[in-house]
C-alpha atoms as a PDB file:
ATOM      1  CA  UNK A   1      -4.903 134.261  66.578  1.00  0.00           C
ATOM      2  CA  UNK A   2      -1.059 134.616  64.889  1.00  0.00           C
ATOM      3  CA  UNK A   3      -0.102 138.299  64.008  1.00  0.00           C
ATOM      4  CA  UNK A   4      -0.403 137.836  60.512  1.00  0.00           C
ATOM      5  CA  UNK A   5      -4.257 137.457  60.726  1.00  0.00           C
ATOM      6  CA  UNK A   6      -4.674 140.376  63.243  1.00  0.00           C
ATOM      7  CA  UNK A   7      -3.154 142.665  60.825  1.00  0.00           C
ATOM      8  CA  UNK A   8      -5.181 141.860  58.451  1.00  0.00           C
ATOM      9  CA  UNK A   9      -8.044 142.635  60.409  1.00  0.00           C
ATOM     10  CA  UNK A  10      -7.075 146.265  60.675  1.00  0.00           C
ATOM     11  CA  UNK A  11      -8.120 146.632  56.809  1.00  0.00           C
ATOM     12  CA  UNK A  12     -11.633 145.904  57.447  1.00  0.00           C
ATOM     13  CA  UNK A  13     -13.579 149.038  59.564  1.00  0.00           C
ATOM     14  CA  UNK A  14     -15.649 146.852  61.870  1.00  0.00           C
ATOM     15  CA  UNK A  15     -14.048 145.159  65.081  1.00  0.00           C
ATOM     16  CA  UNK A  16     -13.655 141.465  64.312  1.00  0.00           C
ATOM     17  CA  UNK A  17     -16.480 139.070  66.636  1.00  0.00           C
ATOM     18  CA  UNK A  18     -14.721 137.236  69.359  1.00  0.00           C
ATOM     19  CA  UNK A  19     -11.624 139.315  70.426  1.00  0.00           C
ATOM     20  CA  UNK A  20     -10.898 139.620  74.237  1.00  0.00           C
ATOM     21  CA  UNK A  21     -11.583 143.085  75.720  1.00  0.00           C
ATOM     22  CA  UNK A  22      -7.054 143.622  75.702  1.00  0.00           C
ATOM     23  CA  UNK A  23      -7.456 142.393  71.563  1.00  0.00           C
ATOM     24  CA  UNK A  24     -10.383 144.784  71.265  1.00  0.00           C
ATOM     25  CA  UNK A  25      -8.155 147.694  72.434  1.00  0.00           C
ATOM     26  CA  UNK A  26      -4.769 146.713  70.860  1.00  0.00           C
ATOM     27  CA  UNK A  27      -7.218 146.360  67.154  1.00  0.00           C
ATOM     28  CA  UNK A  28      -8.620 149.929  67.725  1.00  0.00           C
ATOM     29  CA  UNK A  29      -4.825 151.178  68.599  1.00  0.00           C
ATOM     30  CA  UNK A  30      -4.229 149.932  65.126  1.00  0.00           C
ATOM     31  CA  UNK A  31      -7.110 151.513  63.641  1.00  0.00           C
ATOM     32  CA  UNK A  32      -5.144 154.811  65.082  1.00  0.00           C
ATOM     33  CA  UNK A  33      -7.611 155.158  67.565  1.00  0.00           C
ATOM     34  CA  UNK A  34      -6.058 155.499  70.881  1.00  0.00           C
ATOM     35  CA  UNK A  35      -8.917 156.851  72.978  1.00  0.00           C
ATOM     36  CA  UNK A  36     -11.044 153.872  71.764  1.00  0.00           C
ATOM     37  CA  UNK A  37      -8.306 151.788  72.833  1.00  0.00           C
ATOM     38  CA  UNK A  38      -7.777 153.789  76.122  1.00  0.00           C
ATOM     39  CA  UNK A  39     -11.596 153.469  77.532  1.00  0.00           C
ATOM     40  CA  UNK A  40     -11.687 150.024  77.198  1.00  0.00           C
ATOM     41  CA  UNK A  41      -8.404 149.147  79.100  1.00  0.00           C
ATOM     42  CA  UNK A  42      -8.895 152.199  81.976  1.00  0.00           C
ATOM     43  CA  UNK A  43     -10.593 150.529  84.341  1.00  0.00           C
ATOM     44  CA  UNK A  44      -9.043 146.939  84.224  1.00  0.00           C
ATOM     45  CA  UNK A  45      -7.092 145.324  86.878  1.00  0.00           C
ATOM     46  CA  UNK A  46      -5.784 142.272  85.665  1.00  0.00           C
ATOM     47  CA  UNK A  47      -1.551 142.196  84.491  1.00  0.00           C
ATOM     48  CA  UNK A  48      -2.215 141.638  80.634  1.00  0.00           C
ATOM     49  CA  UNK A  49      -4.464 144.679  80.877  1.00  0.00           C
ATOM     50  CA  UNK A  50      -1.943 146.616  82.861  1.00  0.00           C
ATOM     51  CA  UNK A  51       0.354 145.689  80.123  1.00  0.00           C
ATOM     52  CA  UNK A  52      -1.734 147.080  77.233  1.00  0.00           C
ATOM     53  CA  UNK A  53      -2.561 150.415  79.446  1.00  0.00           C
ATOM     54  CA  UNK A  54       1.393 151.184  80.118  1.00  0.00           C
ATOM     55  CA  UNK A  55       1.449 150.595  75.927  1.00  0.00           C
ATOM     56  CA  UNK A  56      -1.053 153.247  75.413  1.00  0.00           C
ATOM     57  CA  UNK A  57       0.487 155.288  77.598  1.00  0.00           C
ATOM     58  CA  UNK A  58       4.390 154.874  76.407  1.00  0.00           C
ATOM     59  CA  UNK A  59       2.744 155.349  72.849  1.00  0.00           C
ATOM     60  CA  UNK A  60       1.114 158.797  74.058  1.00  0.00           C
ATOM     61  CA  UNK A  61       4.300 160.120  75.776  1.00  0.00           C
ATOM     62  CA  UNK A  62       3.150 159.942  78.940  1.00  0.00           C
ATOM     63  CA  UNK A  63       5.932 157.989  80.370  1.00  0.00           C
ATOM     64  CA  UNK A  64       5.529 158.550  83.991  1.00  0.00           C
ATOM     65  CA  UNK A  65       2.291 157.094  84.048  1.00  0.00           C
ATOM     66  CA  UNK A  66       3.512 154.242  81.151  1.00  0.00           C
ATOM     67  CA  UNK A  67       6.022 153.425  84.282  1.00  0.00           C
ATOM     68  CA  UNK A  68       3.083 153.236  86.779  1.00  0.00           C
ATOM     69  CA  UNK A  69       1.334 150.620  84.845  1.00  0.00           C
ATOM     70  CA  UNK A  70       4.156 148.541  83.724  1.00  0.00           C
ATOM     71  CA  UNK A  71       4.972 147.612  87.426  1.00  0.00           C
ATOM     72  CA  UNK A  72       1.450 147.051  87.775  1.00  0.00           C
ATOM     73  CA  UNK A  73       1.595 144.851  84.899  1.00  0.00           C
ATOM     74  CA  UNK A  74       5.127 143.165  86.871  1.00  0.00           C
ATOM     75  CA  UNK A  75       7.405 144.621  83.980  1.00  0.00           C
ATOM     76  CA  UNK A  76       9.672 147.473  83.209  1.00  0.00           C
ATOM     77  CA  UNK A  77       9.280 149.680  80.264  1.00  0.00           C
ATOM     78  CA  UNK A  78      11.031 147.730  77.026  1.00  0.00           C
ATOM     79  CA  UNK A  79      14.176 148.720  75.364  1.00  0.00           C
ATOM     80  CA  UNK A  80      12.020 148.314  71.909  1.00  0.00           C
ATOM     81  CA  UNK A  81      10.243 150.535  69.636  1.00  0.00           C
ATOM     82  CA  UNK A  82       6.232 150.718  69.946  1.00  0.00           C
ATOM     83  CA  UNK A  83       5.402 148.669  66.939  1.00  0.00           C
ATOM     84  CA  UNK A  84       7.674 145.733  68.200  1.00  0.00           C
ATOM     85  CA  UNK A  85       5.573 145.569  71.457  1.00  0.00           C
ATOM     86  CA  UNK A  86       2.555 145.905  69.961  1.00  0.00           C
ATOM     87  CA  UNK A  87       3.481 142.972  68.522  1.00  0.00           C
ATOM     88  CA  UNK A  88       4.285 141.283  71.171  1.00  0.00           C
ATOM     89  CA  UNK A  89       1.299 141.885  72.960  1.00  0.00           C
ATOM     90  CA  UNK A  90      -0.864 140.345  70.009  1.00  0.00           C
ATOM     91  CA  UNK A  91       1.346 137.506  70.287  1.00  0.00           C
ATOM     92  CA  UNK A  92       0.940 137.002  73.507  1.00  0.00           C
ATOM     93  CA  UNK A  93      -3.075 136.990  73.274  1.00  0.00           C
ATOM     94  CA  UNK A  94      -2.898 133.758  70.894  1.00  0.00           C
END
């Protein structure tokens, strides 16, 4: 799914049918609900998850543990602002 129609899911209150458990949480981190987006990442192993996870956690301020799950997701915490990697991550899930 392109970014365009993700966003425009966010206008609509109920969680679209069919989105992967990392789409789930990045849909209810644009709903503005973090915690939402936080259960359903915590216990997940896999790298995209770990990506999404060290998101959340940059996004909270929690860097050190933002850190901690970017090098479990294999990366290093972007140079970009939140929204941008948000962004990417959608893209990423097409």
């Amino acid at each position: 799914m392109d970014i365009t129609t993700f966003k425009e899911f966010l206008k609509h209150d109920n969680l679209p049918v069919g989105l992967t458990v990392q789409q789930e949480a990045l849909w209810y981190d644009g709903k503005g609900e973090w915690n939402k987006a936080h259960d359903l990442i915590n216990d997940l192993d896999d790298r995209l998850s770990a990506h999404v996870h060290a998101y959340l956690h940059r996004k909270e301020g929690d860097l050190w543990n933002a850190d901690y799950w970017y090098r479990r997701a294999g990366r290093q915490r972007p140079e970009k602002s939140l929204e941008e990697e948000w962004e990417d991550l959608v893209k990423t899930m097409q």
